[in-house]
N, C-alpha and C. Protein backbone atom coordinates (compact mmCIF):
# COMPACT_ATOMS: atom_id res chain seq x y z
N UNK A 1 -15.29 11.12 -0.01
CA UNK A 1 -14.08 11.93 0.00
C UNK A 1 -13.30 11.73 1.30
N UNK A 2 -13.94 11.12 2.35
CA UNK A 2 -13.09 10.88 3.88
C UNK A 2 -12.13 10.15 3.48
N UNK A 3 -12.83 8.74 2.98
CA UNK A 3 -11.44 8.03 2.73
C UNK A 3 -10.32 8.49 1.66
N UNK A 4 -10.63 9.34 0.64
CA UNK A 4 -9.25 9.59 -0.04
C UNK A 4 -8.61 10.46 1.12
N UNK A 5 -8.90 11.37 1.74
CA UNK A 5 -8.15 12.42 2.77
C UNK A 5 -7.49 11.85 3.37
N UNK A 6 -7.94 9.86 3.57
CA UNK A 6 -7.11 9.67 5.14
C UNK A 6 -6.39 8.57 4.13
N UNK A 7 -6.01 8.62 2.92
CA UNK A 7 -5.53 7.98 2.58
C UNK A 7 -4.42 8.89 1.71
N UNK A 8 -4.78 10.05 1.22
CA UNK A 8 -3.80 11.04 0.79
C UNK A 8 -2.78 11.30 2.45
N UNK A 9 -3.43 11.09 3.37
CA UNK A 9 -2.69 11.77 4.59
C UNK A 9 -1.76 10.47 5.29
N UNK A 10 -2.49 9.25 4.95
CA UNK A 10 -1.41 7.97 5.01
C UNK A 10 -0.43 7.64 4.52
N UNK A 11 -0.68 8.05 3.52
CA UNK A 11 0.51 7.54 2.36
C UNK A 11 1.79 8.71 2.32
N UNK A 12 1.10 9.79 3.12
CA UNK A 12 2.35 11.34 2.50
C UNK A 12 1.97 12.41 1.18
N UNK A 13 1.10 12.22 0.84
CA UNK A 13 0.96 13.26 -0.01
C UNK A 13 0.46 14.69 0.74
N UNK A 14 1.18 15.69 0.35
CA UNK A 14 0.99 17.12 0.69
C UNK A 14 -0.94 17.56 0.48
N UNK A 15 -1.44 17.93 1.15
CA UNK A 15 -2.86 18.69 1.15
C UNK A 15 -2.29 19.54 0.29
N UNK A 16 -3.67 19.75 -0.82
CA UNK A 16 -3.57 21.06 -1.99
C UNK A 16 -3.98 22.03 -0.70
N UNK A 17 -3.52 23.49 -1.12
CA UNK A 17 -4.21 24.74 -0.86
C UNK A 17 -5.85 24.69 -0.61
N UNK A 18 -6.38 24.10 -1.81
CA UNK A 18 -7.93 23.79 -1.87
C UNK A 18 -8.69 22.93 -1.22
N UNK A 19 -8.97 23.29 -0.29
CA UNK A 19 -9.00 21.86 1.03
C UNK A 19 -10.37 20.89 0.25
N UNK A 20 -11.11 21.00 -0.66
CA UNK A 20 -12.31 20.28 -1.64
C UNK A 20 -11.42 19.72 -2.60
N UNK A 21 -10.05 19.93 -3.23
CA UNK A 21 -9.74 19.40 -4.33
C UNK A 21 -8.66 18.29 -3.58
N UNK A 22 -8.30 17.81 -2.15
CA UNK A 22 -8.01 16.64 -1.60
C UNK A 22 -9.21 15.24 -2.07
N UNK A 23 -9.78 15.74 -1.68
CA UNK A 23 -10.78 14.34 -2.02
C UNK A 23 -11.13 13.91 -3.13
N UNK A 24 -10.04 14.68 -4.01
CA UNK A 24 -10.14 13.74 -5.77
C UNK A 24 -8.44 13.57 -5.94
N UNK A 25 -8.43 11.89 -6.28
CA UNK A 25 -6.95 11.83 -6.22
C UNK A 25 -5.99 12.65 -7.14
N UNK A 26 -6.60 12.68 -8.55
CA UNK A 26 -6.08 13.96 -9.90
C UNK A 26 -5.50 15.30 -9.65
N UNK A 27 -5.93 15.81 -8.17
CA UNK A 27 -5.57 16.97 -7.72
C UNK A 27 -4.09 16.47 -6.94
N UNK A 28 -3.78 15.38 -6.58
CA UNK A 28 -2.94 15.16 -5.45
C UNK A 28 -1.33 15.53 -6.57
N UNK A 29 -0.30 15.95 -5.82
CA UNK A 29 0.55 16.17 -6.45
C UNK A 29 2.03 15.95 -5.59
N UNK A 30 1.34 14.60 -5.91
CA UNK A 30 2.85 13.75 -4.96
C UNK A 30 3.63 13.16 -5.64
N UNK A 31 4.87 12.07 -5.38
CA UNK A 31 5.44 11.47 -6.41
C UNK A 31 5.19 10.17 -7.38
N UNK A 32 3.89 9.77 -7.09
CA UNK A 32 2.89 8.78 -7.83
C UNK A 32 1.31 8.93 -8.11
N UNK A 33 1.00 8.39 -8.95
CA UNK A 33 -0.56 8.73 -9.14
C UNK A 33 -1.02 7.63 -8.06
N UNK A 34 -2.35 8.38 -7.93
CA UNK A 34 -3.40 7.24 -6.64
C UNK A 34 -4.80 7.06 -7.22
N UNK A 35 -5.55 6.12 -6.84
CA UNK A 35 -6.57 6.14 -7.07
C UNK A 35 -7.18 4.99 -5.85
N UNK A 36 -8.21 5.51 -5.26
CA UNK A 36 -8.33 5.51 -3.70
C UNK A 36 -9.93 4.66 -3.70
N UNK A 37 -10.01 3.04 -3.50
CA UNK A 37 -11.40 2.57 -3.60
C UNK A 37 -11.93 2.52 -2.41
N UNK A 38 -13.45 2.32 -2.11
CA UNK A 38 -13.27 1.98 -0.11
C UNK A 38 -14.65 1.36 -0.81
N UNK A 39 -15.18 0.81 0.61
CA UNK A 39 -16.64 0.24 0.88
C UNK A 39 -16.45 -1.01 -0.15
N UNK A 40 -17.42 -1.71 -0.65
CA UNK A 40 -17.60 -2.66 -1.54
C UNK A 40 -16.61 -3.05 -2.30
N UNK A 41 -16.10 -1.97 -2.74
CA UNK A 41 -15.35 -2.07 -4.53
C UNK A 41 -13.73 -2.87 -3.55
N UNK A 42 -13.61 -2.26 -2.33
CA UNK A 42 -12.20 -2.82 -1.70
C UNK A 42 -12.18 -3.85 -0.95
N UNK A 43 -13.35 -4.72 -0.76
CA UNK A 43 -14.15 -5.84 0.22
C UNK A 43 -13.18 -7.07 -0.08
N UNK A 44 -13.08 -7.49 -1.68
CA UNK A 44 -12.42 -8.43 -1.95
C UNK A 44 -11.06 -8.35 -2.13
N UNK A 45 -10.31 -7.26 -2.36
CA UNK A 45 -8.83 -7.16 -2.20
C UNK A 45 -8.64 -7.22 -0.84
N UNK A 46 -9.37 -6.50 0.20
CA UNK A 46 -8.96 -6.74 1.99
C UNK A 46 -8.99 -7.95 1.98
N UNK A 47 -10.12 -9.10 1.85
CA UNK A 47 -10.50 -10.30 2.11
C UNK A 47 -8.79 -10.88 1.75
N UNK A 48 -8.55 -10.93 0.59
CA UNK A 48 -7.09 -11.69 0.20
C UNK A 48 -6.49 -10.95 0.56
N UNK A 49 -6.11 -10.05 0.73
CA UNK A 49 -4.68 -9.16 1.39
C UNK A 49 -4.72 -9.81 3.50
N UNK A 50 -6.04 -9.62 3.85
CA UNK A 50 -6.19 -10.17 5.55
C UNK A 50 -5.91 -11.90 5.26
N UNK A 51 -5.99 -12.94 4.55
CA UNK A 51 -5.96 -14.22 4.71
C UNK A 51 -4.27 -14.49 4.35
N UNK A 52 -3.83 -13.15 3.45
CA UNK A 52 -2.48 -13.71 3.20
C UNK A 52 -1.52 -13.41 4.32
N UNK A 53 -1.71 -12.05 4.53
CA UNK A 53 -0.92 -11.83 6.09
C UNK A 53 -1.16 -12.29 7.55
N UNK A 54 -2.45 -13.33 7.26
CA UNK A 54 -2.95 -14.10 8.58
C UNK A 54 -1.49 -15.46 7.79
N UNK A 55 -1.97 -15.84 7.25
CA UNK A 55 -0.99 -16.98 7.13
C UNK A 55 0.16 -16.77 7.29
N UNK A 56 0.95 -15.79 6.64
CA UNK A 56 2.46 -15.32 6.96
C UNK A 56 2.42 -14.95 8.16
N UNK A 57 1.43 -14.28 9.31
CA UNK A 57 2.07 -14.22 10.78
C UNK A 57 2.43 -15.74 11.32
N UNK A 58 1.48 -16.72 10.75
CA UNK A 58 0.99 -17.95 11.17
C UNK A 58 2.96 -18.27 11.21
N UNK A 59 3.43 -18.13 10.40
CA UNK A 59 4.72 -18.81 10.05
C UNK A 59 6.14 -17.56 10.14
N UNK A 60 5.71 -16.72 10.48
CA UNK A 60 6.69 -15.71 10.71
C UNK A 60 7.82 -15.87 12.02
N UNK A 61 8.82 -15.94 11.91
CA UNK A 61 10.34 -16.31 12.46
C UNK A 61 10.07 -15.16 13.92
N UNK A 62 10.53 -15.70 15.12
CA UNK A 62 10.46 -14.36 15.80
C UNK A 62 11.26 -13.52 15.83
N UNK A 63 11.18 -12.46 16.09
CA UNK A 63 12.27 -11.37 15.96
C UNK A 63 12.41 -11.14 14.46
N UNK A 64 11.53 -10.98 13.79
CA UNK A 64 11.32 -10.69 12.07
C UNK A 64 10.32 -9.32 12.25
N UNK A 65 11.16 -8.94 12.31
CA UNK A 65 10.04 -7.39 11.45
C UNK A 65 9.70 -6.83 10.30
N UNK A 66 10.17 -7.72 9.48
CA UNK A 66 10.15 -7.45 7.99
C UNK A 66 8.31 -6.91 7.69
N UNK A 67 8.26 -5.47 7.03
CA UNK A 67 7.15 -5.32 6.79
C UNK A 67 6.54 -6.35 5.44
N UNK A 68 4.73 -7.16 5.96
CA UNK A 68 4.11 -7.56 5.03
C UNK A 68 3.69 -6.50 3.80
N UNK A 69 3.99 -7.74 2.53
CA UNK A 69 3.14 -7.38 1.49
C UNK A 69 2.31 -8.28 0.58
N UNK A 70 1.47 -8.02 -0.05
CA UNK A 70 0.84 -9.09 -0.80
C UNK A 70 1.10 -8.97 -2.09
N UNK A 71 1.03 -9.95 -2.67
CA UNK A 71 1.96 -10.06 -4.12
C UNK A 71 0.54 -10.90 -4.65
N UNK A 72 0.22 -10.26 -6.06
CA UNK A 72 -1.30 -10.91 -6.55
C UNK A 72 -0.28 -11.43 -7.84
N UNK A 73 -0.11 -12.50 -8.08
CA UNK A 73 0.05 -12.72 -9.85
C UNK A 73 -1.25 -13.32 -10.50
N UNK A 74 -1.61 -12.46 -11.04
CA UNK A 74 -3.59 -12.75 -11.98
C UNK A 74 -2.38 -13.67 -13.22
N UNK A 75 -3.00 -14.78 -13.61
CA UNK A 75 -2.73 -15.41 -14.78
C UNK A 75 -3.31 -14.74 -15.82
N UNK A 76 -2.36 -14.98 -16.82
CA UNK A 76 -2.24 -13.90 -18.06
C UNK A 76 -2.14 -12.50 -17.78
N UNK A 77 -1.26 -12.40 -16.89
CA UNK A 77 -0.38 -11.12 -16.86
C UNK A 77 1.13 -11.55 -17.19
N UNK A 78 1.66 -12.86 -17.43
CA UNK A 78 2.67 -12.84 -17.37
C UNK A 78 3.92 -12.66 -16.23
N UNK A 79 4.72 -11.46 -16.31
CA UNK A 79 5.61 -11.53 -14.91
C UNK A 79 5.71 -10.37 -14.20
N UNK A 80 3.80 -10.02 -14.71
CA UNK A 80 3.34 -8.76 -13.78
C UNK A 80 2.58 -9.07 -12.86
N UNK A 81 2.41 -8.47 -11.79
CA UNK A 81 1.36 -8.26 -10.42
C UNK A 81 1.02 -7.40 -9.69
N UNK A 82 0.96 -7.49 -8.61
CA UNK A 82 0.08 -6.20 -8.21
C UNK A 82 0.62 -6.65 -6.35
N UNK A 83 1.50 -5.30 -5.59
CA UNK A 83 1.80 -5.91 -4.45
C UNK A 83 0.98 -4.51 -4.01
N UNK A 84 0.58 -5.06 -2.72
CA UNK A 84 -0.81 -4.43 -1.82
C UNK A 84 -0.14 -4.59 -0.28
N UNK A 85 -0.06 -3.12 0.45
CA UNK A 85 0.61 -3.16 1.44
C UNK A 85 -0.54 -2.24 2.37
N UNK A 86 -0.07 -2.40 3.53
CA UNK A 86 -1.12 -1.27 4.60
C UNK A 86 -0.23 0.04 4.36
N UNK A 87 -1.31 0.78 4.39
CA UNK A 87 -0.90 2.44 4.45
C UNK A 87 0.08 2.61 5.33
N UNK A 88 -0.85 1.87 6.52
CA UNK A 88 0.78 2.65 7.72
C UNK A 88 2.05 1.71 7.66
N UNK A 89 2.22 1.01 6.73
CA UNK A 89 3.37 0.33 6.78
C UNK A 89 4.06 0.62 5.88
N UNK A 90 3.28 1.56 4.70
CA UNK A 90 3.85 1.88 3.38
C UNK A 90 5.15 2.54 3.96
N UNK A 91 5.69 3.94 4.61
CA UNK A 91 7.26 4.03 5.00
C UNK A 91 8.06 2.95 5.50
N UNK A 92 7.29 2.37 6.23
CA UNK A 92 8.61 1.13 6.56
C UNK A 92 8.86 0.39 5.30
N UNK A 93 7.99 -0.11 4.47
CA UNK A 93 8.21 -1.18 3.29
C UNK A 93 9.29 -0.42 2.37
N UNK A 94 9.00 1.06 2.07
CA UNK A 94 9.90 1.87 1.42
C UNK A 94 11.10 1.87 2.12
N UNK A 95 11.46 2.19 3.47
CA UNK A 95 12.57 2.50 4.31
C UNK A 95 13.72 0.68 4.30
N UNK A 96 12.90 0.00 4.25
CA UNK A 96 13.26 -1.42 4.11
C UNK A 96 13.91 -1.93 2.85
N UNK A 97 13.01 -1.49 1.62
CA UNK A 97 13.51 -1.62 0.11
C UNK A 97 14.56 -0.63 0.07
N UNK A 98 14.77 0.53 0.18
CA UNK A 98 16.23 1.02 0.11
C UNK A 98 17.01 0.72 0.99
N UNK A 99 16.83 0.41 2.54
CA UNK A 99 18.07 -0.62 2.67
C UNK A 99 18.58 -1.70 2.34
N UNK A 100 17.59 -2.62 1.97
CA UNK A 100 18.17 -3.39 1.24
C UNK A 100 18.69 -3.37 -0.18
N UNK A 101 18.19 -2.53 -1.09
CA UNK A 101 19.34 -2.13 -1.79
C UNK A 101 20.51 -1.64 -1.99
N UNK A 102 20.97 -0.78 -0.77
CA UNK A 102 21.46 -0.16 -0.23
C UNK A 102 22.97 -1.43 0.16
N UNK A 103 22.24 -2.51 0.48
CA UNK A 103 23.22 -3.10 1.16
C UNK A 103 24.43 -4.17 0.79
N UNK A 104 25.58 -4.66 0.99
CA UNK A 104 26.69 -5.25 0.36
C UNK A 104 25.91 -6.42 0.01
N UNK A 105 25.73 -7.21 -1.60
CA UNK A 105 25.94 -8.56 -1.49
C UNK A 105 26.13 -9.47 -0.98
């Protein structure tokens, strides 16, 4: 239950009243559902999420602050995937995507 707390508390979701019903994501009542893995089950998504953002620093422009993300396309999903960002970067990646939508052509 540590890691959902520090991951309900990374991301922005409000603590319930019920300080025991934080550490199940079903209770969280933010503006997306979560579901929060750690130890083993998250070993191999870190592994590819740390080798992809080692390579993109490897080649990153200076004076680029653009927050990293990892973009998984699994074959036979078609022109779905799965993008995987760090917690503490999750506001900037958000603050970044609406400016750039935000912004003139």
């Amino acid at each position: 239950m540590r890691k959902q707390r520090q991951a309900q508390k990374g991301i922005g979701i409000p603590m319930t009243m019920f300080r025991g019903a934080n550490g199940n994501e079903e209770n969280w009542r933010g503006p997306f559902r979560a579901e929060v893995k750690s130890g083993a089950q998250a070993g191999p998504v870190a592994t590819r999420f740390l080798a992809a953002e080692s390579q993109s620093e490897v080649t990153r422009p200076i004076g680029d602050t653009r927050p990293f993300v990892f973009v998984a396309m699994p074959n036979g999903w078609g022109d779905e995937g799965l993008v995987v960002v760090r917690v503490s970067k999750l506001a900037d990646l958000i603050e970044a995507a609406v400016a750039y939508q935000e912004s003139p052509s």
